[in-house]
Protein backbone atom coordinates (compact mmCIF):
# COMPACT_ATOMS: atom_id res chain seq x y z
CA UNK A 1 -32.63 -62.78 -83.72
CA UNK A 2 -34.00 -63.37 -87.28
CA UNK A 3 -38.06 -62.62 -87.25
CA UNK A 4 -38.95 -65.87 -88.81
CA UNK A 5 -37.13 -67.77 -85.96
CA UNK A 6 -38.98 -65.48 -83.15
CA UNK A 7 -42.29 -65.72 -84.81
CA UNK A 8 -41.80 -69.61 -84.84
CA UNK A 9 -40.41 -69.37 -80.80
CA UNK A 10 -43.61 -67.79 -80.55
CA UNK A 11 -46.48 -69.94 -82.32
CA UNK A 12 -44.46 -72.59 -80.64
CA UNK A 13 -45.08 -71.18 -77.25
CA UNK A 14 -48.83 -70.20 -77.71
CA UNK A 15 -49.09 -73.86 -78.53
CA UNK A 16 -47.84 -75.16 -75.51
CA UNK A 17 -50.30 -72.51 -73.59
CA UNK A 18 -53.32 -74.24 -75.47
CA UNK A 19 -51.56 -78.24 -75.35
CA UNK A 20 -52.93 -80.78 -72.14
CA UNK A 21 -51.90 -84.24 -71.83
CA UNK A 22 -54.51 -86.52 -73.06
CA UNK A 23 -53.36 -89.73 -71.48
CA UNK A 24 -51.82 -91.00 -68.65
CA UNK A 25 -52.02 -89.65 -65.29
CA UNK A 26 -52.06 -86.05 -65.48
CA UNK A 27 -54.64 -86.67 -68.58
CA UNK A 28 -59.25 -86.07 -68.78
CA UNK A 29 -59.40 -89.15 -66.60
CA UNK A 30 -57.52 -87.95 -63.54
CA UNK A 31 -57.88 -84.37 -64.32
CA UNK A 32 -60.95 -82.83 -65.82
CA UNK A 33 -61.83 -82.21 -68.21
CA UNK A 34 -59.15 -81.58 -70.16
CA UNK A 35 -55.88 -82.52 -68.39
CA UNK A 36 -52.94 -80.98 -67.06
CA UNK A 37 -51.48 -78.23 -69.25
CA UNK A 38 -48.81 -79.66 -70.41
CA UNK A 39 -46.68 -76.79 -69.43
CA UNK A 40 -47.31 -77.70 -65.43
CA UNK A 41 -46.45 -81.42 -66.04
CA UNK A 42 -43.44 -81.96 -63.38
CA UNK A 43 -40.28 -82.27 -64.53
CA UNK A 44 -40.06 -85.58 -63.61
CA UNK A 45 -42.87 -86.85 -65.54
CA UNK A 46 -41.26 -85.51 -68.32
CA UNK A 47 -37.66 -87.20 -67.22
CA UNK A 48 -39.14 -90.53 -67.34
CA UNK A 49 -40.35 -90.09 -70.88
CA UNK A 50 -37.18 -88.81 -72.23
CA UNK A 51 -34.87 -91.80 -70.24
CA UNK A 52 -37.64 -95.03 -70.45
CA UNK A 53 -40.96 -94.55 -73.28
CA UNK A 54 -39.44 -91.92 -75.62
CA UNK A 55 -41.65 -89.37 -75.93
CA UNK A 56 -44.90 -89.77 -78.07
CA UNK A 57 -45.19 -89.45 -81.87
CA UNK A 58 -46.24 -86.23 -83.38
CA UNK A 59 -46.55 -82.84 -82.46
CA UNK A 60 -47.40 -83.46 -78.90
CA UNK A 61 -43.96 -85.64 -78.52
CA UNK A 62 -42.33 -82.62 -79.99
CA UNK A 63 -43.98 -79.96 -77.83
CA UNK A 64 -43.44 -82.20 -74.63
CA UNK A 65 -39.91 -82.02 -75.64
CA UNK A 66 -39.76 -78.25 -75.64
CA UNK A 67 -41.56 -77.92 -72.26
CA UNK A 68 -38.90 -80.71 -71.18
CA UNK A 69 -35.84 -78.94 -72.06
CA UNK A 70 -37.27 -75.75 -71.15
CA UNK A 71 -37.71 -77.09 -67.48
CA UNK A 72 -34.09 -78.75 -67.35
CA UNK A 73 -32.25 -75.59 -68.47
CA UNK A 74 -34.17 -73.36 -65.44
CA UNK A 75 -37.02 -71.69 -67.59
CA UNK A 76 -39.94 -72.41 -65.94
CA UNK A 77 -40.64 -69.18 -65.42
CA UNK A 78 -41.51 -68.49 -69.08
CA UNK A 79 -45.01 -70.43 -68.64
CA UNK A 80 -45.93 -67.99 -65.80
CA UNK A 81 -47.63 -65.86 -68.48
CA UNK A 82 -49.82 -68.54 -69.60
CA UNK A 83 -50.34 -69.87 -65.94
CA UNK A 84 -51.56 -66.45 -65.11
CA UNK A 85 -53.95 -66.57 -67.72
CA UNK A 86 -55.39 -69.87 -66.54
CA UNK A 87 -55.72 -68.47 -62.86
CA UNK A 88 -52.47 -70.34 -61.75
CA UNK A 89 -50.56 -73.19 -61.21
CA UNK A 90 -52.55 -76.72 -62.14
CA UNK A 91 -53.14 -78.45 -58.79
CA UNK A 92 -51.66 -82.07 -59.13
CA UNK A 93 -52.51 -83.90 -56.00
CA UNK A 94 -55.73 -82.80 -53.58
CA UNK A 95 -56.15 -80.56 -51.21
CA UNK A 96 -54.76 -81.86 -47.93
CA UNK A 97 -56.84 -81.50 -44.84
CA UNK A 98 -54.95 -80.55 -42.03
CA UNK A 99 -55.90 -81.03 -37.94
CA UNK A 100 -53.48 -79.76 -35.43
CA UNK A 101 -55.79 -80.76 -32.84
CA UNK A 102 -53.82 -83.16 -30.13
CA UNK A 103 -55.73 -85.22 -27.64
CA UNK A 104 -54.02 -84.62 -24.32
CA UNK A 105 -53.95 -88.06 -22.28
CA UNK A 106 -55.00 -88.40 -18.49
């Protein structure tokens, strides 16, 4: 592979690590205080703004594309390296509580 190329592949992928969606659901306001990485944003999220919106102007629009394509074509696993570094996978929805208590009926 030609260095320039890998180099780029590289910046490229450091700048995803450091990248979190400033808007929207999985932005500051649902997700302090910085968002969701933008590397843990599901797949589907990601679906909807390649199919309906387009993705966003700019470098985030292009980076959101990577992360996009990277997802559909199975390589997910790439951003375990910079998910590890974070201390894992973003959580996306709360905690659920669960009670497996029954009340037994007389």
């Amino acid at each position: 592979m030609d260095d320039a190329l890998s180099e780029q592949m590289q910046r490229d992928l450091e700048e995803i690590g450091r990248t979190c969606m400033p808007f929207g659901k999985h932005g500051p306001a649902h997700h302090p205080p910085q968002g969701v990485p933008i590397y843990d944003l599901p797949v589907e999220y990601l679906a909807w703004f390649a199919a309906k919106g387009g993705f966003p102007k700019g470098r985030l629009g292009v980076l959101l594309k990577m992360v996009h394509q990277m997802k559909v074509d199975g390589l997910d696993l790439v951003f375990d390296v910079l998910r590890q570094r974070r201390g894992g996978r973003t959580k996306l929805r709360p905690e659920r509580t669960r009670d497996f208590r029954f009340e037994t009926g007389a």
